[in-house]
Protein backbone atom coordinates (compact mmCIF):
# COMPACT_ATOMS: atom_id res chain seq x y z
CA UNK A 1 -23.16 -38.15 -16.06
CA UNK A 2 -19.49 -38.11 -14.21
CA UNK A 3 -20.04 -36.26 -10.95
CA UNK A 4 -16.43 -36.46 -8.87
CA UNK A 5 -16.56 -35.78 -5.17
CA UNK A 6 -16.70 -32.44 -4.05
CA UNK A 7 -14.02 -30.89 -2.71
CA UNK A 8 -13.19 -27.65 -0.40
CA UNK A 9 -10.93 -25.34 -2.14
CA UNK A 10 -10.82 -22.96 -0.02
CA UNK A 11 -12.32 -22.62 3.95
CA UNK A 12 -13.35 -19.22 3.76
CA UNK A 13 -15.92 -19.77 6.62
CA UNK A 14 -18.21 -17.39 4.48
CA UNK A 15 -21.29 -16.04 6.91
CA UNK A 16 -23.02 -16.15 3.39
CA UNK A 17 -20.92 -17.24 0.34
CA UNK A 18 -22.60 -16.28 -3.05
CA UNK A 19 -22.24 -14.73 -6.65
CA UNK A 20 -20.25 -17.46 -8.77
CA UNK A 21 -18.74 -16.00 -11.55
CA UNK A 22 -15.99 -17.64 -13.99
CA UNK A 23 -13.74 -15.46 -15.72
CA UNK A 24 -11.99 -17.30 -18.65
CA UNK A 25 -9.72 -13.61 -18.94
CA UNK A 26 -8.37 -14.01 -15.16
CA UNK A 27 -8.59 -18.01 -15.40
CA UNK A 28 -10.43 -17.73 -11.97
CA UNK A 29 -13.24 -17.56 -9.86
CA UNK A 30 -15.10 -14.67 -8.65
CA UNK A 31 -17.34 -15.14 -5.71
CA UNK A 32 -18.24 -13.24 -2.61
CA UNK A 33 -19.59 -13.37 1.03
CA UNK A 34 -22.43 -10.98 1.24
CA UNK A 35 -22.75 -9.87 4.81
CA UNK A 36 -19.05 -9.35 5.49
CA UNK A 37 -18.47 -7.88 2.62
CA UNK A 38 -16.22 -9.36 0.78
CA UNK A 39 -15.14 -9.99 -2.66
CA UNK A 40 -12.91 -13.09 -2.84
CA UNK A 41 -11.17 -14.49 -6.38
CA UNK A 42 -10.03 -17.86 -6.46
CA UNK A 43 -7.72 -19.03 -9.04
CA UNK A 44 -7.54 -22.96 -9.38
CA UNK A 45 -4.03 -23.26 -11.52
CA UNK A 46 -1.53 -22.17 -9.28
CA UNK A 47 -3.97 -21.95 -6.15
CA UNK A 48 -4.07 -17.93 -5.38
CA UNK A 49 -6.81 -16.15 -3.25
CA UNK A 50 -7.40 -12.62 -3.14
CA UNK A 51 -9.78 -10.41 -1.18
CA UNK A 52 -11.31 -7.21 -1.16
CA UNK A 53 -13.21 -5.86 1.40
CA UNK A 54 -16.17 -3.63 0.05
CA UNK A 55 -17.85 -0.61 2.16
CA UNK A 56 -21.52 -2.17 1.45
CA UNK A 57 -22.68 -5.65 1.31
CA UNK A 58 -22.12 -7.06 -2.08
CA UNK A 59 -23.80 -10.27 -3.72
CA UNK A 60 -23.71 -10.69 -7.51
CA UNK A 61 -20.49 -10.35 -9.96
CA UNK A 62 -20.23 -10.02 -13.82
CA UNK A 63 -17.13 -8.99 -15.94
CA UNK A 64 -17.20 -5.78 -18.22
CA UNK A 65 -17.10 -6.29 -21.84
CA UNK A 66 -16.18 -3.00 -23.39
CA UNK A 67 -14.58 -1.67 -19.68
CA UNK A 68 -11.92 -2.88 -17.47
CA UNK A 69 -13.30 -4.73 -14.08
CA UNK A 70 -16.03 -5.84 -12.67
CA UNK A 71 -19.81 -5.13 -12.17
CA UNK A 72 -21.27 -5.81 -8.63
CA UNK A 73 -24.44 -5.33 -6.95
CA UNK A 74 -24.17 -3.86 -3.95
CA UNK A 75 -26.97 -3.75 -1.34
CA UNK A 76 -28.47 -0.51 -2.73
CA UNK A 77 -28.18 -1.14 -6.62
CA UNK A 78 -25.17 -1.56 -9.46
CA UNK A 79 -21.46 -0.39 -9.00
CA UNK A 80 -18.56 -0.82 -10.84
CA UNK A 81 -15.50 -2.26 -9.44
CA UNK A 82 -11.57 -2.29 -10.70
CA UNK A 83 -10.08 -4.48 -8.49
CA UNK A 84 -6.65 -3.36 -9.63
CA UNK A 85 -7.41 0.09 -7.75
CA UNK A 86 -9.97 -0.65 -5.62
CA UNK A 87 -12.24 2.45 -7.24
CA UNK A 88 -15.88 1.86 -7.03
CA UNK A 89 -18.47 3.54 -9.12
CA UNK A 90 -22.05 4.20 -8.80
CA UNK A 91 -24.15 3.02 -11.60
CA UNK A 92 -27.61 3.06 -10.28
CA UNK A 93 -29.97 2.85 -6.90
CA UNK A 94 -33.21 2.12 -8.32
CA UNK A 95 -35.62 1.42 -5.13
CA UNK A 96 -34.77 4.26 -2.88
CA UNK A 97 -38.42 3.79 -1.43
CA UNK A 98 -37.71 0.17 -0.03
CA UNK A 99 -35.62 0.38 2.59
CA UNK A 100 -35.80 -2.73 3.96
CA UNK A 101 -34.53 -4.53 0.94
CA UNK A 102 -30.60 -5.33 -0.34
CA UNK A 103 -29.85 -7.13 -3.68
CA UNK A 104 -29.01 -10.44 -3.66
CA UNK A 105 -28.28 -12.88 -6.42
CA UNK A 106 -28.16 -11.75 -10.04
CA UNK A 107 -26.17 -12.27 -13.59
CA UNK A 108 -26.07 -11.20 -17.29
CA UNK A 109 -27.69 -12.65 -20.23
CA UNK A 110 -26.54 -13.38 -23.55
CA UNK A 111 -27.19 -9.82 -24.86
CA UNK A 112 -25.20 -8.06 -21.60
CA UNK A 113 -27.84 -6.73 -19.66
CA UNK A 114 -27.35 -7.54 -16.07
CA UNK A 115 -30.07 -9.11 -14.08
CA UNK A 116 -30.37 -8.63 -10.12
CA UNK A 117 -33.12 -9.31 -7.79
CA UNK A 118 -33.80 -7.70 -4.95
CA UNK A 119 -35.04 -9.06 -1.29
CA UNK A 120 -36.11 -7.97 2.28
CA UNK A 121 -33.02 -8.05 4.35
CA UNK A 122 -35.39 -10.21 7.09
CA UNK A 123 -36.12 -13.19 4.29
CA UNK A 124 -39.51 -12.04 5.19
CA UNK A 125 -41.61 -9.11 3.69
CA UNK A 126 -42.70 -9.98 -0.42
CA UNK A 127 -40.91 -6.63 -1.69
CA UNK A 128 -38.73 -8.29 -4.09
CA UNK A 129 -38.06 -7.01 -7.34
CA UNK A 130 -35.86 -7.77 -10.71
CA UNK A 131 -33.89 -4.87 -12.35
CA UNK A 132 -32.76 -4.93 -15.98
CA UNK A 133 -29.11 -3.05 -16.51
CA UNK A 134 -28.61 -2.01 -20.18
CA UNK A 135 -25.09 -1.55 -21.69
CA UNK A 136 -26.06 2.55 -21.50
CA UNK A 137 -26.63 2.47 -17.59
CA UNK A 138 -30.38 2.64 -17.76
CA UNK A 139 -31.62 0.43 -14.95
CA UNK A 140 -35.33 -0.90 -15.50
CA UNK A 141 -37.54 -2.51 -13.17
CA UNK A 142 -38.10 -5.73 -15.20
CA UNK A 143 -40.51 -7.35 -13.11
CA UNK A 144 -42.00 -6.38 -9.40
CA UNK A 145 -42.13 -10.23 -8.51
CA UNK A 146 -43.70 -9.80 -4.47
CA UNK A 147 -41.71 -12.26 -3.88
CA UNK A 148 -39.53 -12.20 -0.28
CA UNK A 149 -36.14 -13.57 -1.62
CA UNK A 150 -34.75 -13.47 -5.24
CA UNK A 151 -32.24 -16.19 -6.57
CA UNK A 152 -31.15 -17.07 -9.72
CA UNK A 153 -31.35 -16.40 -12.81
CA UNK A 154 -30.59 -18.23 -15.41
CA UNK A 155 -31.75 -19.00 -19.26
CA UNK A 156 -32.62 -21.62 -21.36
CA UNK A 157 -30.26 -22.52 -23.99
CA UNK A 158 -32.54 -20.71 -26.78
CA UNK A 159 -32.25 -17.80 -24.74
CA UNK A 160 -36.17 -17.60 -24.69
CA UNK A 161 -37.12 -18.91 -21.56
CA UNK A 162 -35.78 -17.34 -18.34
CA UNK A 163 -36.11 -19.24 -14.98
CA UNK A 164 -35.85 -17.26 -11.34
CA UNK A 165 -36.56 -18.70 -7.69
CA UNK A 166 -38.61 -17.13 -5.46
CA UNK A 167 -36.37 -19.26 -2.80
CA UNK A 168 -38.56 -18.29 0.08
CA UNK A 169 -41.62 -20.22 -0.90
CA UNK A 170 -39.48 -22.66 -2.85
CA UNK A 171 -40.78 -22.32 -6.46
CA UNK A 172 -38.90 -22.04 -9.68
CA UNK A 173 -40.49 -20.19 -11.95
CA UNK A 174 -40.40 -19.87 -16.16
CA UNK A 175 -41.17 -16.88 -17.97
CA UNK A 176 -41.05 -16.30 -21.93
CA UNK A 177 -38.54 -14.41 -22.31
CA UNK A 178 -37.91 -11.74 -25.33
CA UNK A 179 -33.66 -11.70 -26.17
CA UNK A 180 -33.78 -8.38 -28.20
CA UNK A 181 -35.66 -6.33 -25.93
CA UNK A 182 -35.26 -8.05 -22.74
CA UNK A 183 -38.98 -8.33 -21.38
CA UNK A 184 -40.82 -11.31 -19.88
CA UNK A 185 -44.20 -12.62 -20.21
CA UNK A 186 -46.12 -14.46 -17.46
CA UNK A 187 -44.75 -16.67 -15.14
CA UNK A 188 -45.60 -20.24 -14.98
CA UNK A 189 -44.55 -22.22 -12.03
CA UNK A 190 -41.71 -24.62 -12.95
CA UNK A 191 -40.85 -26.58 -10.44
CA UNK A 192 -42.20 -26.91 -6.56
CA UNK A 193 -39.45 -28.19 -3.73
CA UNK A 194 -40.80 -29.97 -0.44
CA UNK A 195 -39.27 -29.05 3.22
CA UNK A 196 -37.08 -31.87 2.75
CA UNK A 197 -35.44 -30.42 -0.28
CA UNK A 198 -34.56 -27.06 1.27
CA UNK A 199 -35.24 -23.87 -0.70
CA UNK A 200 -34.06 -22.89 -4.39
CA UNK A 201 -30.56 -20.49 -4.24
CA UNK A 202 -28.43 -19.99 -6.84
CA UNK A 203 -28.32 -21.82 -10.49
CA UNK A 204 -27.09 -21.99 -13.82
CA UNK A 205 -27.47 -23.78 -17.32
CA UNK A 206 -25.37 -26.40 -18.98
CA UNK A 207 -24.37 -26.62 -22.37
CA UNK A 208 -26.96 -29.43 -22.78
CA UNK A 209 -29.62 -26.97 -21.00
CA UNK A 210 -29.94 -28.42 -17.75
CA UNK A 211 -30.60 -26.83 -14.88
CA UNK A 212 -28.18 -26.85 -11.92
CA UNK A 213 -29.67 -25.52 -8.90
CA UNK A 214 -28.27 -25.09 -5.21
CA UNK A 215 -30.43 -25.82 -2.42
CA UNK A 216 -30.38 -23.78 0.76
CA UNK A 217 -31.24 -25.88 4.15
CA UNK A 218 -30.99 -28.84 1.28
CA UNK A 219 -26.91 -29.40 1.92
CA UNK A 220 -26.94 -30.73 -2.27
CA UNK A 221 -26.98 -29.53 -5.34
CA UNK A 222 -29.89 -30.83 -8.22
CA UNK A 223 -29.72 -31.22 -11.44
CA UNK A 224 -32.71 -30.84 -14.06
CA UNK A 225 -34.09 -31.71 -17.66
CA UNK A 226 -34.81 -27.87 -18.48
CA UNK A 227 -38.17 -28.89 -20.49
CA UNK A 228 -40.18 -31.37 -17.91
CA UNK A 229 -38.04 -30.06 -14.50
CA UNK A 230 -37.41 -33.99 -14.05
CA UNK A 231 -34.77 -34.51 -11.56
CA UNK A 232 -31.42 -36.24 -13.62
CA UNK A 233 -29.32 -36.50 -10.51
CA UNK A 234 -28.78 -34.71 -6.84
CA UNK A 235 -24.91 -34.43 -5.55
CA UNK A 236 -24.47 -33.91 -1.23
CA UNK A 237 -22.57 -31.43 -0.15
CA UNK A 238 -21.21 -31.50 3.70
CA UNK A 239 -22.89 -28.93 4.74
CA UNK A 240 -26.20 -27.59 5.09
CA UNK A 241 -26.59 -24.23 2.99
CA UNK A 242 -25.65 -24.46 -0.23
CA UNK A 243 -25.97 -21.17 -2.15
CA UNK A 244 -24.66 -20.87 -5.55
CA UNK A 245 -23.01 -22.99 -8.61
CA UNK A 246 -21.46 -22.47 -11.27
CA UNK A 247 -19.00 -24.21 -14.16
CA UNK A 248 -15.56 -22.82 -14.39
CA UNK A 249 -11.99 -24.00 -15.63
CA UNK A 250 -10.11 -24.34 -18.62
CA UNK A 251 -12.92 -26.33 -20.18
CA UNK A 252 -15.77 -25.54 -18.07
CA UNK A 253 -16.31 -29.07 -16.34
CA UNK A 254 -15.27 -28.03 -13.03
CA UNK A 255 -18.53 -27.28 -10.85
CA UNK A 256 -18.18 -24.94 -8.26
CA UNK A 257 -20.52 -24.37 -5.18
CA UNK A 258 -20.44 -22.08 -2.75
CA UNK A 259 -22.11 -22.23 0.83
CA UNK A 260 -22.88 -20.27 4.21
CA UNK A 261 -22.52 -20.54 7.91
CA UNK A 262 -25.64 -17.60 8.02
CA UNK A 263 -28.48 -19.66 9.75
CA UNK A 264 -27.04 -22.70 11.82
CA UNK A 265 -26.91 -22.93 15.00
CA UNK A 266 -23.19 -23.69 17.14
CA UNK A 267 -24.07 -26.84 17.72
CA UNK A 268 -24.75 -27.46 13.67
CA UNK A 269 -21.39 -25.75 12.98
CA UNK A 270 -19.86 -28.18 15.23
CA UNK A 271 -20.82 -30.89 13.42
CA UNK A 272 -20.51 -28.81 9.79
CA UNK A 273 -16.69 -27.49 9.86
CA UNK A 274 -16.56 -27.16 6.22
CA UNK A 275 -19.73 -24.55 6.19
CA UNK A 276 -18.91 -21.09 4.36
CA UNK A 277 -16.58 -22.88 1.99
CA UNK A 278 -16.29 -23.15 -1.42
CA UNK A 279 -16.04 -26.34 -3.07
CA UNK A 280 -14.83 -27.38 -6.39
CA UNK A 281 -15.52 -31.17 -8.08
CA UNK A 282 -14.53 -32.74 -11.25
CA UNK A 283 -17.42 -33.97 -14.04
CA UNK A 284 -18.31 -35.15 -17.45
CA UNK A 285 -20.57 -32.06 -17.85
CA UNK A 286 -19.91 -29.01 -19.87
CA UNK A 287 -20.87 -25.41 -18.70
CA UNK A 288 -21.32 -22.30 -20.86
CA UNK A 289 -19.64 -19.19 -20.24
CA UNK A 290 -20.43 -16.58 -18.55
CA UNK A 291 -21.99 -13.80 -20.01
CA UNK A 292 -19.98 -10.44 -19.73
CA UNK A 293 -21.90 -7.24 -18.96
CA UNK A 294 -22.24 -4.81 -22.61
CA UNK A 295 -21.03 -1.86 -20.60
């Protein structure tokens, strides 16, 4: 495969840069920095940014298919969003009893239901969970996974196998994964990273069914054979946290990456300028599209 250098497209000095989301309506990028709260859209034809700041911290993005705007999680649960006005809407707050956890990275699959995991705010305590938002507002807990940070998801091009890190002990996992009715079956451990590969964050699926998968502490992005988790190539980044990826553009062969300055030390940022950015680089690879929320 064509991978073109990467790129920053914007120095946003993110503290923690996350939640790639292409929108094919708006032509543009949808992305965020979790702890300072901000929802950022970048749009790579004529070069505009936009921000909105956002009363809660705010780490996963999917369009509405039926309703104007946007679907975020915000630390507490599922909102919706119309950037347009800036109104924000409660959908659902489904772990009132752990109050040491936010959400952090999540999507939609192909049938609309929006996936977010929850973690402990300290990276620490195994009280993560995944929730399962239906098109009706019903929010499920889909799987109480123990685990201390959730990242991911993302699906296999069947749409029957769906893969989710538990970043903090760095193991992908696969579960079977039922499209009509949402539910998975038990895990099986996937793939297994070493200290020297940094931790699983964010990933997504290429139209072939690879896996593209952002390492955290890893300063690359990998890129695997969905079936045997073989690795098919590894792109550097300049900087050490990597935290997200996903394809975007007219054609969906642009691959963009986000990153974070959360976690280094002054010295490392001296040396890292480009950390909290988002990149953009050119390949041969097709993405799919992302998957728009039913509600």
């Amino acid at each position: 495969m064509r991978l073109g250098a990467p790129r920053p497209v914007w120095e946003a000095g993110a503290t923690l840069g996350e939640g790639l989301c292409w929108s094919a309506r708006d032509a543009a990028l949808w992305w965020v920095d979790i702890l300072e709260r901000k929802l950022f859209r970048y749009r790579p034809h004529d070069g505009e940014r936009r921000i909105w700041s956002l009363p809660d911290t705010v780490s996963a993005v999917a369009e509405r298919r039926r309703g104007t705007g946007l679907v975020l999680t915000l630390r507490r649960g599922y909102a919706f969003f119309d950037p347009k006005s800036g109104a924000l809407e409660t959908i659902a707050e489904p772990e009132p009893e752990r109050s040491g956890n936010r959400f952090n990275d999540g999507k939609c699959d192909a049938q609309g239901r929006f996936w977010g995991g929850t973690m402990d705010f300290g990276c620490e305590a195994p009280t993560g969970a995944w929730y399962r938002l239906g098109a009706d507002g019903r929010c499920v807990r889909a799987l109480d996974a123990q685990w201390p940070v959730t990242n991911g998801p993302t699906w296999s091009l069947d749409g029957r196998t769906m893969f989710a890190n538990d970043t903090a002990r760095r193991v992908v996992y696969a579960f079977p994964f039922e499209p009509d009715t949402g539910t998975l079956g038990a895990a099986r451990e996937f793939l297994r990273f070493t200290e020297a590969d940094g931790y699983p964050d964010g990933m997504t699926t290429d139209a072939e069914g690879r896996l593209w998968i952002a390492h955290w502490g890893g300063a690359c992005v990998s890129c695997h054979d969905a079936g045997s988790g073989a690795e098919l190539a590894r792109l550097p980044l300049p900087t050490d946290h990597i935290t997200n990826v996903a394809f975007g553009g007219p054609d969906l062969t642009t691959l963009f990456v986000s990153s974070a300055r959360s976690g280094l030390s002054d010295a490392q940022l001296a040396l890292q300028p480009l950390a909290g950015a988002l990149f953009a680089l050119e390949t041969d690879v097709r993405g799919l599209p992302a998957a728009p929320f039913a509600g």
